[in-house]
PDB file of N, CA and C in Angstrom:
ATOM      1  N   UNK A   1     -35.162 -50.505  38.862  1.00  0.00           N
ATOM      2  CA  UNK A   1     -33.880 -50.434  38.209  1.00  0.00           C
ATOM      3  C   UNK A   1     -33.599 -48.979  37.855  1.00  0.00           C
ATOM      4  N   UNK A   2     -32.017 -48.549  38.384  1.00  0.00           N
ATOM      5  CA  UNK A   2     -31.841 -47.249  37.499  1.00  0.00           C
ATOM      6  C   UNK A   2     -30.928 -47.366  36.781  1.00  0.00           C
ATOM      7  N   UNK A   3     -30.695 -46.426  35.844  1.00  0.00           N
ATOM      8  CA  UNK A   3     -29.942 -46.698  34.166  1.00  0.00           C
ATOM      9  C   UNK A   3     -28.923 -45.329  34.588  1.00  0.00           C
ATOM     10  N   UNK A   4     -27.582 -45.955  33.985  1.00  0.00           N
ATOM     11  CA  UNK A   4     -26.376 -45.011  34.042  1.00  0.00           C
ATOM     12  C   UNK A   4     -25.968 -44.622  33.061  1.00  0.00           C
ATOM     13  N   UNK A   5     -26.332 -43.300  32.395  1.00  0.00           N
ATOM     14  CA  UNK A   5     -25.965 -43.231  31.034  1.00  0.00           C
ATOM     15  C   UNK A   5     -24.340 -42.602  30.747  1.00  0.00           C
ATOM     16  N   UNK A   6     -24.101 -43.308  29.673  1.00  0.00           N
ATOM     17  CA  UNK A   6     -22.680 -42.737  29.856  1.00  0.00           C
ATOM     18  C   UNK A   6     -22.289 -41.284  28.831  1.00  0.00           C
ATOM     19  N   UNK A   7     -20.871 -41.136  29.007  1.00  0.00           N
ATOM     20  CA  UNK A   7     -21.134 -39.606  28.065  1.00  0.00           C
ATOM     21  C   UNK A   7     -21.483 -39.537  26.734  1.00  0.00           C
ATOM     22  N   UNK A   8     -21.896 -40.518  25.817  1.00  0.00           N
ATOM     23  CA  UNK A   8     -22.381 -40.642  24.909  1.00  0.00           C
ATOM     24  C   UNK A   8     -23.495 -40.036  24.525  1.00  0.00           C
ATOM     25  N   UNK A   9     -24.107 -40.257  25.652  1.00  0.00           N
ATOM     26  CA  UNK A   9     -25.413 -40.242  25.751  1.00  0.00           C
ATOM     27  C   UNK A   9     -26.164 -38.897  26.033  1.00  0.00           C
ATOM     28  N   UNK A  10     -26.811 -37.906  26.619  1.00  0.00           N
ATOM     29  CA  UNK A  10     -27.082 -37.225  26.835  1.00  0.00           C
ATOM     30  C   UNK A  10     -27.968 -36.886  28.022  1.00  0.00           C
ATOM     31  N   UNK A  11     -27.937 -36.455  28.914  1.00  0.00           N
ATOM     32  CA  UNK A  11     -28.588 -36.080  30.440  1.00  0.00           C
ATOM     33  C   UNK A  11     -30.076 -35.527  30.012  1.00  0.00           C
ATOM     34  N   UNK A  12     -30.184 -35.010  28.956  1.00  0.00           N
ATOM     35  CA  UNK A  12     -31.441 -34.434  28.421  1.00  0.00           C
ATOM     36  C   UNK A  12     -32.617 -35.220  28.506  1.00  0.00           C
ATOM     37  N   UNK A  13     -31.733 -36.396  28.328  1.00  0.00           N
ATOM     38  CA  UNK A  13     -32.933 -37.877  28.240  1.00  0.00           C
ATOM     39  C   UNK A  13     -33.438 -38.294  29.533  1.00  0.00           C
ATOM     40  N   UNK A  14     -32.934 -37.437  30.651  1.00  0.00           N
ATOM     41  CA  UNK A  14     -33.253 -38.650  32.033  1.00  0.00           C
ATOM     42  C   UNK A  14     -34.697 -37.684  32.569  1.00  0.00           C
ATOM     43  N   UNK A  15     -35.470 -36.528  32.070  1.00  0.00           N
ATOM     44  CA  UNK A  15     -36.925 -36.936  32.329  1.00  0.00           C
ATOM     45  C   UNK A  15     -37.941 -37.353  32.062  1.00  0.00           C
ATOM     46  N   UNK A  16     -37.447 -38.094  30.753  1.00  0.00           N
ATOM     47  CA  UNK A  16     -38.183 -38.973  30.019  1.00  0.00           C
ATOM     48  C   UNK A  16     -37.605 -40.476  30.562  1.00  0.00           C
ATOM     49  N   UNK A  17     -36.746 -40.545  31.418  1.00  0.00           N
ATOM     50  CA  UNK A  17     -36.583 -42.281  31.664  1.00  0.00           C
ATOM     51  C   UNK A  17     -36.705 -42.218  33.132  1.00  0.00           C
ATOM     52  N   UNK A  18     -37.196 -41.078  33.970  1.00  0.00           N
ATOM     53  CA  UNK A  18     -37.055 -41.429  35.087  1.00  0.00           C
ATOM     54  C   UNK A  18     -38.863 -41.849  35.681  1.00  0.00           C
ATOM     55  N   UNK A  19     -39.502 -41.554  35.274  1.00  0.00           N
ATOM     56  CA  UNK A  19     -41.112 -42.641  35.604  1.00  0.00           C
ATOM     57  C   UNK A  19     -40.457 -44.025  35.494  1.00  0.00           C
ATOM     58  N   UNK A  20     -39.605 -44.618  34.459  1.00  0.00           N
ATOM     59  CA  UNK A  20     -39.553 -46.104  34.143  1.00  0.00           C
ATOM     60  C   UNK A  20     -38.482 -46.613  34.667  1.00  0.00           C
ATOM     61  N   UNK A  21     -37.448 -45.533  35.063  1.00  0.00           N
ATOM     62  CA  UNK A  21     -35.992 -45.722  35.912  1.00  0.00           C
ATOM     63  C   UNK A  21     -36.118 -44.645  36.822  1.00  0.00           C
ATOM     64  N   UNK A  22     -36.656 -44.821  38.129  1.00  0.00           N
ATOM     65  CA  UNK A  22     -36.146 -43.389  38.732  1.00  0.00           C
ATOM     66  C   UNK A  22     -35.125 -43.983  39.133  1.00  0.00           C
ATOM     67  N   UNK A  23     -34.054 -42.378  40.160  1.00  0.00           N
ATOM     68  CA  UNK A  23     -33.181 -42.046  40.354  1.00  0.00           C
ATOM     69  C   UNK A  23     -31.869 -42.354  39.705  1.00  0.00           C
ATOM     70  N   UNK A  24     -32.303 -42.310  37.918  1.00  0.00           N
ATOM     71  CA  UNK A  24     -31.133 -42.684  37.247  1.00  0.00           C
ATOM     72  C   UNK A  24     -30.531 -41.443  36.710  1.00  0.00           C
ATOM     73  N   UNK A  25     -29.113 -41.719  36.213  1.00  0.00           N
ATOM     74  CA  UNK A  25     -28.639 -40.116  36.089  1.00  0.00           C
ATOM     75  C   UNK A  25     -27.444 -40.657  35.076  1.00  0.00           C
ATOM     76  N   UNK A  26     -26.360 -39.745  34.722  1.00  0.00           N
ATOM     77  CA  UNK A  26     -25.577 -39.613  33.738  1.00  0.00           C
ATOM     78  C   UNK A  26     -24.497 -39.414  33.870  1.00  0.00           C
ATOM     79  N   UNK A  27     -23.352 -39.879  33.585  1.00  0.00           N
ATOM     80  CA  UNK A  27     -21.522 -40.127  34.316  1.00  0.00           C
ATOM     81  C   UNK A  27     -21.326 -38.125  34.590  1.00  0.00           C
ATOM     82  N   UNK A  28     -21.628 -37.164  33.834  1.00  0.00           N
ATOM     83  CA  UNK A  28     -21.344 -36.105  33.932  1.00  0.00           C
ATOM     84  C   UNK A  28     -21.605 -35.481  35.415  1.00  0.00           C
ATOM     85  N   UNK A  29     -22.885 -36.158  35.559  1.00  0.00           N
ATOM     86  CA  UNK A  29     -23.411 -35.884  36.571  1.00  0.00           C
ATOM     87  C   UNK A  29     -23.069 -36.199  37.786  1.00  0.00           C
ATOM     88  N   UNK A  30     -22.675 -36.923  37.327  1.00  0.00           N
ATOM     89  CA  UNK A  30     -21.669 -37.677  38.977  1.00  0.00           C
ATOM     90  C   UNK A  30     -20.478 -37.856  39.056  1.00  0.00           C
ATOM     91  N   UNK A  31     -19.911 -36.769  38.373  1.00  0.00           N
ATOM     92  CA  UNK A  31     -18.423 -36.044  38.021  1.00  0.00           C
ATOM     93  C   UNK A  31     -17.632 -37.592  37.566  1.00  0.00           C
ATOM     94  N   UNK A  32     -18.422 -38.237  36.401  1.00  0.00           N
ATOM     95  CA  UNK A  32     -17.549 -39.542  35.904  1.00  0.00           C
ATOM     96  C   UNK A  32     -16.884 -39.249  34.674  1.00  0.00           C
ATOM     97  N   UNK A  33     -17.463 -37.377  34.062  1.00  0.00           N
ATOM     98  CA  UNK A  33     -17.040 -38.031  32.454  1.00  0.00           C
ATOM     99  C   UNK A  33     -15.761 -37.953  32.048  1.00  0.00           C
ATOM    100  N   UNK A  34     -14.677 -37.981  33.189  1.00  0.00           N
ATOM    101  CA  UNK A  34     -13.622 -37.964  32.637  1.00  0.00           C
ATOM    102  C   UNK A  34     -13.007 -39.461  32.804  1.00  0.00           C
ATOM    103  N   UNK A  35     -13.559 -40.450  33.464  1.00  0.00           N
ATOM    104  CA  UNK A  35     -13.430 -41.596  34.148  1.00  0.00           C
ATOM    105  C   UNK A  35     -13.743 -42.499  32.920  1.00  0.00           C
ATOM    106  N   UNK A  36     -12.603 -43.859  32.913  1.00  0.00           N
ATOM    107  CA  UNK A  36     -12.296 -44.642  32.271  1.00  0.00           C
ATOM    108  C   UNK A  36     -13.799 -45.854  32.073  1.00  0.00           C
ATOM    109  N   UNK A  37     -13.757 -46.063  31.254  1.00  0.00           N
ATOM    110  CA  UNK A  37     -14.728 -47.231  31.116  1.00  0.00           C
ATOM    111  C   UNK A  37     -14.653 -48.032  32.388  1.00  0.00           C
ATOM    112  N   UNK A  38     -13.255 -49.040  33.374  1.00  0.00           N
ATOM    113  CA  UNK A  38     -13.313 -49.662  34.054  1.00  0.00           C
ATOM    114  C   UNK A  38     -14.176 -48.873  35.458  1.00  0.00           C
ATOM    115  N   UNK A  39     -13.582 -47.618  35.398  1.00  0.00           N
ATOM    116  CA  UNK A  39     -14.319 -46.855  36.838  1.00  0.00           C
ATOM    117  C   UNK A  39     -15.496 -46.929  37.069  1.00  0.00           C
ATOM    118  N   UNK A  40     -16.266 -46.435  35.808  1.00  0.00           N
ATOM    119  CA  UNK A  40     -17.585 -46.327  35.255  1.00  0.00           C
ATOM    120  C   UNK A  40     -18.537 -47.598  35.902  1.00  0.00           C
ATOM    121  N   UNK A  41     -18.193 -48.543  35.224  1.00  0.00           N
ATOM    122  CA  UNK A  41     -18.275 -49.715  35.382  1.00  0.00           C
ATOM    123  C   UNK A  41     -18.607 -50.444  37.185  1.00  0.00           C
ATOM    124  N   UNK A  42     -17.445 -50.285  37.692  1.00  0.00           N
ATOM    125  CA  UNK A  42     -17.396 -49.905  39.011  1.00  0.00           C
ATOM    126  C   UNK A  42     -18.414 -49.628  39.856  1.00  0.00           C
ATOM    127  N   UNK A  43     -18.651 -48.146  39.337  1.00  0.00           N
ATOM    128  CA  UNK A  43     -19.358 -47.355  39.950  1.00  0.00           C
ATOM    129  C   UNK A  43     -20.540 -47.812  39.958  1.00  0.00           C
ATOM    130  N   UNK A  44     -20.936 -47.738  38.528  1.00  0.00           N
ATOM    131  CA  UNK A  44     -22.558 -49.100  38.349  1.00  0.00           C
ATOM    132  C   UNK A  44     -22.852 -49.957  39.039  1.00  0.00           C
ATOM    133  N   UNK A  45     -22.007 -50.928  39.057  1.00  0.00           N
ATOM    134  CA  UNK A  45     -22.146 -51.928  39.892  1.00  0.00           C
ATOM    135  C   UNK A  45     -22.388 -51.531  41.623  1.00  0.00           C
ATOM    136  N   UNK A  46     -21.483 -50.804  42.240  1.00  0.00           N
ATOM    137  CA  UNK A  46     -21.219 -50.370  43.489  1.00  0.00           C
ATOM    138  C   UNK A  46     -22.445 -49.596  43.863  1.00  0.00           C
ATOM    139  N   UNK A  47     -22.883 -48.966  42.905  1.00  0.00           N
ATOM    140  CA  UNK A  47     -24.299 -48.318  42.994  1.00  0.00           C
ATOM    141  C   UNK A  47     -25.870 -48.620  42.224  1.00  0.00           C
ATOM    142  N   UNK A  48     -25.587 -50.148  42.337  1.00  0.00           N
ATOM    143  CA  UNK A  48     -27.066 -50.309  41.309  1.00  0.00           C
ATOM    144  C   UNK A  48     -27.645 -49.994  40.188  1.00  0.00           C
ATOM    145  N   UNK A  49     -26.451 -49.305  39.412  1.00  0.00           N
ATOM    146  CA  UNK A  49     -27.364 -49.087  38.078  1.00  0.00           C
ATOM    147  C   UNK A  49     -26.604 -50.134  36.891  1.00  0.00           C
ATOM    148  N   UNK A  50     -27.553 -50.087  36.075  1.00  0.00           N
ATOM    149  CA  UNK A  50     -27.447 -50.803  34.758  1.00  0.00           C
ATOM    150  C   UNK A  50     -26.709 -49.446  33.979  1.00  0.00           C
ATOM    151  N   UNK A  51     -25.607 -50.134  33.385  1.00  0.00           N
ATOM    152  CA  UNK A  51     -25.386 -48.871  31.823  1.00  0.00           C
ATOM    153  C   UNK A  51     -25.701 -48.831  30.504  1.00  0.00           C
ATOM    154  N   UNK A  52     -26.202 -47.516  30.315  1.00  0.00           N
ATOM    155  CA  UNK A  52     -26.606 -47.319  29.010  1.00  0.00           C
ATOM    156  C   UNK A  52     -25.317 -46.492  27.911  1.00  0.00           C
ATOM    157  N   UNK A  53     -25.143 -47.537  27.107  1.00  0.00           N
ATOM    158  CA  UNK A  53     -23.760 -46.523  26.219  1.00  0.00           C
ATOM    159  C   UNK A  53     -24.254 -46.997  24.568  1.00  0.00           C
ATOM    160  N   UNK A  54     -23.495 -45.667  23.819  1.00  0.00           N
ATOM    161  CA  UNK A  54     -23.589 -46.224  22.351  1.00  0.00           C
ATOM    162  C   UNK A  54     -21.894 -46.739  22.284  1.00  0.00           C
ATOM    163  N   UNK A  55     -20.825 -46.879  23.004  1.00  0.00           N
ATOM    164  CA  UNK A  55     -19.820 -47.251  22.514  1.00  0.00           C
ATOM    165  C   UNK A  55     -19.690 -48.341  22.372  1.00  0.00           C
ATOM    166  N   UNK A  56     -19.470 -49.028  21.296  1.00  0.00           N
ATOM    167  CA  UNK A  56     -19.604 -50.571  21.116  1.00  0.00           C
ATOM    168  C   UNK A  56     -18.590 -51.105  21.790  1.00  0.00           C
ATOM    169  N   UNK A  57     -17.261 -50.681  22.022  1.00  0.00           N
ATOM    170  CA  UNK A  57     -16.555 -51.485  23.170  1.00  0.00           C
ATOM    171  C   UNK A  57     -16.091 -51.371  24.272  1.00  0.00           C
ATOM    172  N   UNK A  58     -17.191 -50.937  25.154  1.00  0.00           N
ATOM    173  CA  UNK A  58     -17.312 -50.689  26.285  1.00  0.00           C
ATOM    174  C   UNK A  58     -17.027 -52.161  26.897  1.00  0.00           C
ATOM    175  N   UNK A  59     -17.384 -52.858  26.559  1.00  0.00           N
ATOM    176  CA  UNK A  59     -17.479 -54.190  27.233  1.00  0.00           C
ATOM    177  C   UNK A  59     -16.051 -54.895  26.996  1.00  0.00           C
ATOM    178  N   UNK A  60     -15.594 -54.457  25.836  1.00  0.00           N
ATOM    179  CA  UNK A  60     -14.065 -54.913  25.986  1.00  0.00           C
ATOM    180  C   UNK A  60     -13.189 -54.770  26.631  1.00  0.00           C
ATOM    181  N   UNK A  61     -13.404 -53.273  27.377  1.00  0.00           N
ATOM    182  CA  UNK A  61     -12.273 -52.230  28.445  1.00  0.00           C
ATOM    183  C   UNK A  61     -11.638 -52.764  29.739  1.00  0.00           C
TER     184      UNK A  61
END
């Protein structure tokens, strides 16, 4: 499994999660952070990762 962190979050964290998630990475990183929750979303899906966010209503969007 790889983990999609969103801009909440921080890219700092992905060499400490990539032994337990490789090839996971961070919306900045994959020129998302200007991209809407639905895109995001999208993109996860379309590309296998699970998301990691602190925004509590992400899931509402």
């Amino acid at each position: 499994m790889k983990v999609l962190l969103d801009q909440n979050l921080s890219r700092r964290m992905l060499p400490a999660l990539e032994p337990l998630f490789p090839g996971s990475s961070q919306v900045a990183l994959l020129n998302l952070d200007t991209a809407d929750d639905r895109a995001i979303w999208q993109y996860a899906k379309d590309n296998g990762f699970a998301i990691v966010t602190l925004d509590s209503d992400f899931h509402a969007k």
